[in-house]
C-alpha atoms as a PDB file:
ATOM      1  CA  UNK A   1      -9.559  15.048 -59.551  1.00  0.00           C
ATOM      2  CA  UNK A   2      -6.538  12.757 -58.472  1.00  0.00           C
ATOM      3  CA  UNK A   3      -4.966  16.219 -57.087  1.00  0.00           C
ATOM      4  CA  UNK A   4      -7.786  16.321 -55.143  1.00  0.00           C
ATOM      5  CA  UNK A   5      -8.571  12.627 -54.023  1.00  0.00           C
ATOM      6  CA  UNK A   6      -4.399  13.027 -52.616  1.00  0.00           C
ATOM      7  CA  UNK A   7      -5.415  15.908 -50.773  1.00  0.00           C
ATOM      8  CA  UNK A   8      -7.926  14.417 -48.536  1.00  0.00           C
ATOM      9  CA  UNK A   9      -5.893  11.602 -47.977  1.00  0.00           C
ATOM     10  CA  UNK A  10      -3.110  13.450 -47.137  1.00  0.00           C
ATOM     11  CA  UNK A  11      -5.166  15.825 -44.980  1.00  0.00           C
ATOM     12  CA  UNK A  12      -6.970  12.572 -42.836  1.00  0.00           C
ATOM     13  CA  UNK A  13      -3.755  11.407 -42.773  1.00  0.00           C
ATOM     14  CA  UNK A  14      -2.620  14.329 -41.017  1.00  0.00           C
ATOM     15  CA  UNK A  15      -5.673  14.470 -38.646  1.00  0.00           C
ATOM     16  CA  UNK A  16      -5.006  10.622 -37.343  1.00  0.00           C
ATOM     17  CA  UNK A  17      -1.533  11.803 -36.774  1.00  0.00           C
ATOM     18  CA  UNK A  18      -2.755  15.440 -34.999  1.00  0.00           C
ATOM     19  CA  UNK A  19      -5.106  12.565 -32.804  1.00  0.00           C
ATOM     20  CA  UNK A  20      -2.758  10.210 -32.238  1.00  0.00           C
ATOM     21  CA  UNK A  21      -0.275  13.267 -30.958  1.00  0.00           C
ATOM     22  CA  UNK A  22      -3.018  14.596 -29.008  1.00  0.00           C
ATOM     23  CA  UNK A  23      -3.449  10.991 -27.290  1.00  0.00           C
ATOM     24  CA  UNK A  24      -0.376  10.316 -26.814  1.00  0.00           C
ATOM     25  CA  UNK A  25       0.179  13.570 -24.788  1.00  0.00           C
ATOM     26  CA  UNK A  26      -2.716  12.635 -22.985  1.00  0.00           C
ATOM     27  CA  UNK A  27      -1.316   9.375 -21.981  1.00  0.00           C
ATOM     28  CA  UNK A  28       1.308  10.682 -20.804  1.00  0.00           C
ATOM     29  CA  UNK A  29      -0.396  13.579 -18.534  1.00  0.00           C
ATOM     30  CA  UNK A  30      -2.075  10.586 -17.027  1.00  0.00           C
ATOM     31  CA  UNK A  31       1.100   8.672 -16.364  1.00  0.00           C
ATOM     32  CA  UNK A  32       2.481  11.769 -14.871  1.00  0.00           C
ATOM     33  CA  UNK A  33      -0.056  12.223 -13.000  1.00  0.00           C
ATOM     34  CA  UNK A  34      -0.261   8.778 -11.551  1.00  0.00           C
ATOM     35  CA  UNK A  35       3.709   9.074 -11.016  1.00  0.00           C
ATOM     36  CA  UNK A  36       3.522  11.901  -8.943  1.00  0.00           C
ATOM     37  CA  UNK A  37       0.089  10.244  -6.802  1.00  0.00           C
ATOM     38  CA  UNK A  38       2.466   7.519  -6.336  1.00  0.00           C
ATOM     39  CA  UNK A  39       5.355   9.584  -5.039  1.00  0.00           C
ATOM     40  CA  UNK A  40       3.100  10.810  -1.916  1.00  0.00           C
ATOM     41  CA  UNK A  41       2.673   7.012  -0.501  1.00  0.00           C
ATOM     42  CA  UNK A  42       5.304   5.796   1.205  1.00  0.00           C
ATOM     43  CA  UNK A  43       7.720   3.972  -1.040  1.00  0.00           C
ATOM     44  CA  UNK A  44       8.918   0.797   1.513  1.00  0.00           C
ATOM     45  CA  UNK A  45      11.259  -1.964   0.755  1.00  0.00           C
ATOM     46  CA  UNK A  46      11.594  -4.522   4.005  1.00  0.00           C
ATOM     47  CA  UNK A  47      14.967  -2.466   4.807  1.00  0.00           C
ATOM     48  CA  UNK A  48      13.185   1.082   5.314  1.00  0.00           C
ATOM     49  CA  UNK A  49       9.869   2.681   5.314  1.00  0.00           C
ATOM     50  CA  UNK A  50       9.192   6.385   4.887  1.00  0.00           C
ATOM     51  CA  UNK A  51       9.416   8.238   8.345  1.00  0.00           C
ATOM     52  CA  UNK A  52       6.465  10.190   9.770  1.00  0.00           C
ATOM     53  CA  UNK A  53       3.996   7.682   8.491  1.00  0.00           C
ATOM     54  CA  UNK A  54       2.266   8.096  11.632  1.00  0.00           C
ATOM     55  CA  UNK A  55       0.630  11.182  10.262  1.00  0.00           C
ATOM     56  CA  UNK A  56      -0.332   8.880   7.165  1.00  0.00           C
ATOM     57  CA  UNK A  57      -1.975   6.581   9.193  1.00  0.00           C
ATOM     58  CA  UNK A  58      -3.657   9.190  11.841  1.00  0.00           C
ATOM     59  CA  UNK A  59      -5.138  11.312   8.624  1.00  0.00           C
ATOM     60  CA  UNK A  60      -6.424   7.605   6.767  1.00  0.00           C
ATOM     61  CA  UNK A  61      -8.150   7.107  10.230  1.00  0.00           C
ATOM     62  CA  UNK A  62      -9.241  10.609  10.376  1.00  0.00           C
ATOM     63  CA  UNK A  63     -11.007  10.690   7.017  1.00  0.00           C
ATOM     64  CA  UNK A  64     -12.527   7.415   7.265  1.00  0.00           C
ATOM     65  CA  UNK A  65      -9.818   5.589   4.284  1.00  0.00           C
ATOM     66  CA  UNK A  66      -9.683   1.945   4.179  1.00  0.00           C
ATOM     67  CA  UNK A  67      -7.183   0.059   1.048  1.00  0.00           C
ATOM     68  CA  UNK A  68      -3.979   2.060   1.864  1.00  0.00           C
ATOM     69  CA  UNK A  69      -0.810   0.755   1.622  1.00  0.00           C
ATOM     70  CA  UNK A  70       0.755   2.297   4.719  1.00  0.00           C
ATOM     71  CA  UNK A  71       4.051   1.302   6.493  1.00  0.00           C
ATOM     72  CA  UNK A  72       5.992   2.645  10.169  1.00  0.00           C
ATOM     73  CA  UNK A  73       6.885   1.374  13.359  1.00  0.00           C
ATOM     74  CA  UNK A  74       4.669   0.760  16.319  1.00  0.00           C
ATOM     75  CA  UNK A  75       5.360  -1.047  20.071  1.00  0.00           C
ATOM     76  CA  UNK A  76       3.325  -3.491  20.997  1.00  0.00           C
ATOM     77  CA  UNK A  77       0.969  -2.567  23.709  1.00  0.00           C
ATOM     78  CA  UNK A  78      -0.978  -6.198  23.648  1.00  0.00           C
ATOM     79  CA  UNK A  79      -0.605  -9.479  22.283  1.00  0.00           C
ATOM     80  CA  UNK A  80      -4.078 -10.625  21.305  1.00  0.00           C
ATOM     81  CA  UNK A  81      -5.708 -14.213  20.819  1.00  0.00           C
ATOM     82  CA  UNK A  82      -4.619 -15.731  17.583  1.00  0.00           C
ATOM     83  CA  UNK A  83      -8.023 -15.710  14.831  1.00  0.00           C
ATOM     84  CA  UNK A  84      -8.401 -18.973  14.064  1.00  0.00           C
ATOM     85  CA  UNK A  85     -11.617 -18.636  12.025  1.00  0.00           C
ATOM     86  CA  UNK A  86     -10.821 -18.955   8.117  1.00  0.00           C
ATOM     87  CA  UNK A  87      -7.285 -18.214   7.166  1.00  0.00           C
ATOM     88  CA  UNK A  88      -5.025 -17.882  10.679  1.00  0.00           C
ATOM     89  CA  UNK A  89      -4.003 -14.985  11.571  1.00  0.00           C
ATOM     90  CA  UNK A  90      -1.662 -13.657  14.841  1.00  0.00           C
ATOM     91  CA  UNK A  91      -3.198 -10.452  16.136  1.00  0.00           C
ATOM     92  CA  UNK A  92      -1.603  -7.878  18.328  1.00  0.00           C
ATOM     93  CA  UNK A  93      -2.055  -4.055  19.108  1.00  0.00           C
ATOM     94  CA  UNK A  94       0.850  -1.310  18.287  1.00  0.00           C
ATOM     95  CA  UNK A  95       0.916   2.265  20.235  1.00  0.00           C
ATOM     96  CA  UNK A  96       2.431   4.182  17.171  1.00  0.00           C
ATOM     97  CA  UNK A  97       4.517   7.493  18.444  1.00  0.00           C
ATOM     98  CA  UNK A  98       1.538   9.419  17.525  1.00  0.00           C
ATOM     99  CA  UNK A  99      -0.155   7.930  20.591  1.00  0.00           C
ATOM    100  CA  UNK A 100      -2.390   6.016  17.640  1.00  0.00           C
ATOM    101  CA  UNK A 101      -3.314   2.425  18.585  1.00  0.00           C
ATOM    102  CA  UNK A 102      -3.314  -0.080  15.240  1.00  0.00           C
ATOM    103  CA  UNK A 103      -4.400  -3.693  15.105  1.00  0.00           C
ATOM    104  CA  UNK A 104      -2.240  -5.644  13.403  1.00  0.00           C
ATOM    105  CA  UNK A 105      -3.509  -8.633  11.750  1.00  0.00           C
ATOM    106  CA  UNK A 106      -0.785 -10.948  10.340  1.00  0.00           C
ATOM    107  CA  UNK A 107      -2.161 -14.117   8.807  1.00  0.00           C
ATOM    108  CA  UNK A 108      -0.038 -16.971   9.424  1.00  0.00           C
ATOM    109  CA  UNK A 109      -1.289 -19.825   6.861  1.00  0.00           C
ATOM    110  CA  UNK A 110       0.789 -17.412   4.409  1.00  0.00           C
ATOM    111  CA  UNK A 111       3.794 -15.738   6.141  1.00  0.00           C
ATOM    112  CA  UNK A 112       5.696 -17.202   9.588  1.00  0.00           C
ATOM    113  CA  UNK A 113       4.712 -16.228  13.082  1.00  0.00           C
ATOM    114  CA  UNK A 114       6.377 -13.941  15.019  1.00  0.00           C
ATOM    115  CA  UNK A 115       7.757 -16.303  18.064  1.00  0.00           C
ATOM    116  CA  UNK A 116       8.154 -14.565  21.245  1.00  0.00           C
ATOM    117  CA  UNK A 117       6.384 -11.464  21.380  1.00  0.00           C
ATOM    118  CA  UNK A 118       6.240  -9.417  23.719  1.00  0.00           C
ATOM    119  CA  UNK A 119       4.567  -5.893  25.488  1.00  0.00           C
ATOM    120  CA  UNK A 120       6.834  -3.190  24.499  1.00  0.00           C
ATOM    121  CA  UNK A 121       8.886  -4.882  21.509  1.00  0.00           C
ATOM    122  CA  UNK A 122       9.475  -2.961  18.799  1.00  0.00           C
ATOM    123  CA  UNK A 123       7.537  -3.780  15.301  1.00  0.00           C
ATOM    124  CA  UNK A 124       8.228  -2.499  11.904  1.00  0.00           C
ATOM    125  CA  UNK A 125       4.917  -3.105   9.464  1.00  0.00           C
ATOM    126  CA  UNK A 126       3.865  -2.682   5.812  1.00  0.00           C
ATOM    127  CA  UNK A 127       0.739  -3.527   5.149  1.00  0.00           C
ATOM    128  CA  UNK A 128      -2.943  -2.343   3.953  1.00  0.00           C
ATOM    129  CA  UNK A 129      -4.913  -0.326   6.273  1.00  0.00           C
ATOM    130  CA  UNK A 130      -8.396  -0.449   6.678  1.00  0.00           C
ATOM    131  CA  UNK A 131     -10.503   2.022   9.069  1.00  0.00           C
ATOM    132  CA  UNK A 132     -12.277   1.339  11.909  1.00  0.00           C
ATOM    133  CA  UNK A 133     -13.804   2.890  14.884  1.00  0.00           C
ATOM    134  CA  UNK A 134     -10.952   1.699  17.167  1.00  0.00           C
ATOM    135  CA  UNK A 135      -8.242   2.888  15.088  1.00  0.00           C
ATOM    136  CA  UNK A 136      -7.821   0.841  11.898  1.00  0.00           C
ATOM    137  CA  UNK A 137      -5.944  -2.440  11.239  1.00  0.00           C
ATOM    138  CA  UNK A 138      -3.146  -3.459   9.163  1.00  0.00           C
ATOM    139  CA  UNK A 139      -3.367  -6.702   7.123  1.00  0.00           C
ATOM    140  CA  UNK A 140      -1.832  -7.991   3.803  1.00  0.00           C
ATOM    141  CA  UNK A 141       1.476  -8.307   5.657  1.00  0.00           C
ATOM    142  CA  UNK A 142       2.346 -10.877   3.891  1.00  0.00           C
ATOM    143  CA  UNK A 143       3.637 -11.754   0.519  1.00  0.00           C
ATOM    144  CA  UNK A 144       0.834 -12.530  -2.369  1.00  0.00           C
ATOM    145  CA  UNK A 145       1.032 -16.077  -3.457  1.00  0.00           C
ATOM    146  CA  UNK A 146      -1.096 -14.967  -6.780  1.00  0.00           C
ATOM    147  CA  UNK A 147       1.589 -12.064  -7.420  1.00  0.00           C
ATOM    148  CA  UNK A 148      -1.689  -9.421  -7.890  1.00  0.00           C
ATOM    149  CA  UNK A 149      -1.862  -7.317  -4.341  1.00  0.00           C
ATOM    150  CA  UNK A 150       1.182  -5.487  -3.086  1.00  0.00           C
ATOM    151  CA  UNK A 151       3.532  -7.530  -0.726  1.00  0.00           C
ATOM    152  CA  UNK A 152       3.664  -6.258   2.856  1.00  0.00           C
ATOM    153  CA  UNK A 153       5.857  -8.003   5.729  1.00  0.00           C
ATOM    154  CA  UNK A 154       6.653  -7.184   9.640  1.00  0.00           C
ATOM    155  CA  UNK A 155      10.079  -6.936  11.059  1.00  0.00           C
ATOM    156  CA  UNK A 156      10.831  -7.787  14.955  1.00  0.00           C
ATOM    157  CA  UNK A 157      14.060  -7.965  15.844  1.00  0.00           C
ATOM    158  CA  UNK A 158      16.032  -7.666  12.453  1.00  0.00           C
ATOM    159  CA  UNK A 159      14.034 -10.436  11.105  1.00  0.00           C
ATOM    160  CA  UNK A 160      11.704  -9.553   8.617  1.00  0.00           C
ATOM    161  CA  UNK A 161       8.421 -11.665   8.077  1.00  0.00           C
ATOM    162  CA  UNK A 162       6.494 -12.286   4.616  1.00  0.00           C
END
């Protein structure tokens, strides 16, 4: 009887061990998986961002995508109002190389202002992208001051804004 009372303990033992293994493995399918997801965004620091990110931003437009962390490099085509309802924020348009017009919407209550912008300057962005109609904007470009949402910043001439 104590043979057998061993047995089955041995045997669960061995089938929490089987589930664990099988769990495990599943784990890490899933972090693989998320690993390689990640590895199709563009991977930006505030030196670089991943080139041909136009088409990035042209197919999350195209397909309607809004909470994309998206970076590139866009001239300014027109310097808009600032918003001045809520948080601040300094607004301008970018003609991407594409030909793809992008509202930028930088707040400024959380990163500096860009100080003498102009038509035609160039403008490096990270941000999130949300869709709309007119082309989608780009906001969050801006460090988080709660740590939780992924930093973005601008950069105009070799300064880089946060």
């Amino acid at each position: 009887m104590q043979t057998r009372s061993s047995l089955r303990k041995l045997l669960a033992l061995a089938i929490f061990v089987l589930a664990l293994a099988l769990l495990n493995s599943l784990n890490k399918q899933q972090l693989l998986d998320a690993e390689s997801a990640r590895e199709q965004l563009p991977l930006v620091t505030t030196n670089e961002y991943v080139a041909g990110s136009d088409v990035l931003i042209v197919d999350a437009f195209n397909n309607g995508r809004s909470n994309v962390q998206l970076g590139g490099t866009g001239r300014v085509s027109r310097v808009l109002p600032d918003d001045s309802k809520g948080s601040r924020h300094q607004k301008f348009l970018l003609t991407l190389e594409s030909g793809h017009s992008l509202l930028i919407v930088h707040n400024i209550d959380l990163a500096s202002r860009i100080e003498g912008l102009r038509e035609g300057d160039e403008v490096e962005f990270y941000g999130e992208y949300e869709w709309n109609n007119k082309g989608g904007l780009l906001h969050w470009t801006h460090h988080d001051p709660k740590g939780v949402h992924p930093g973005g910043w601008l950069k105009h001439r070799g300064r880089v804004y946060q």
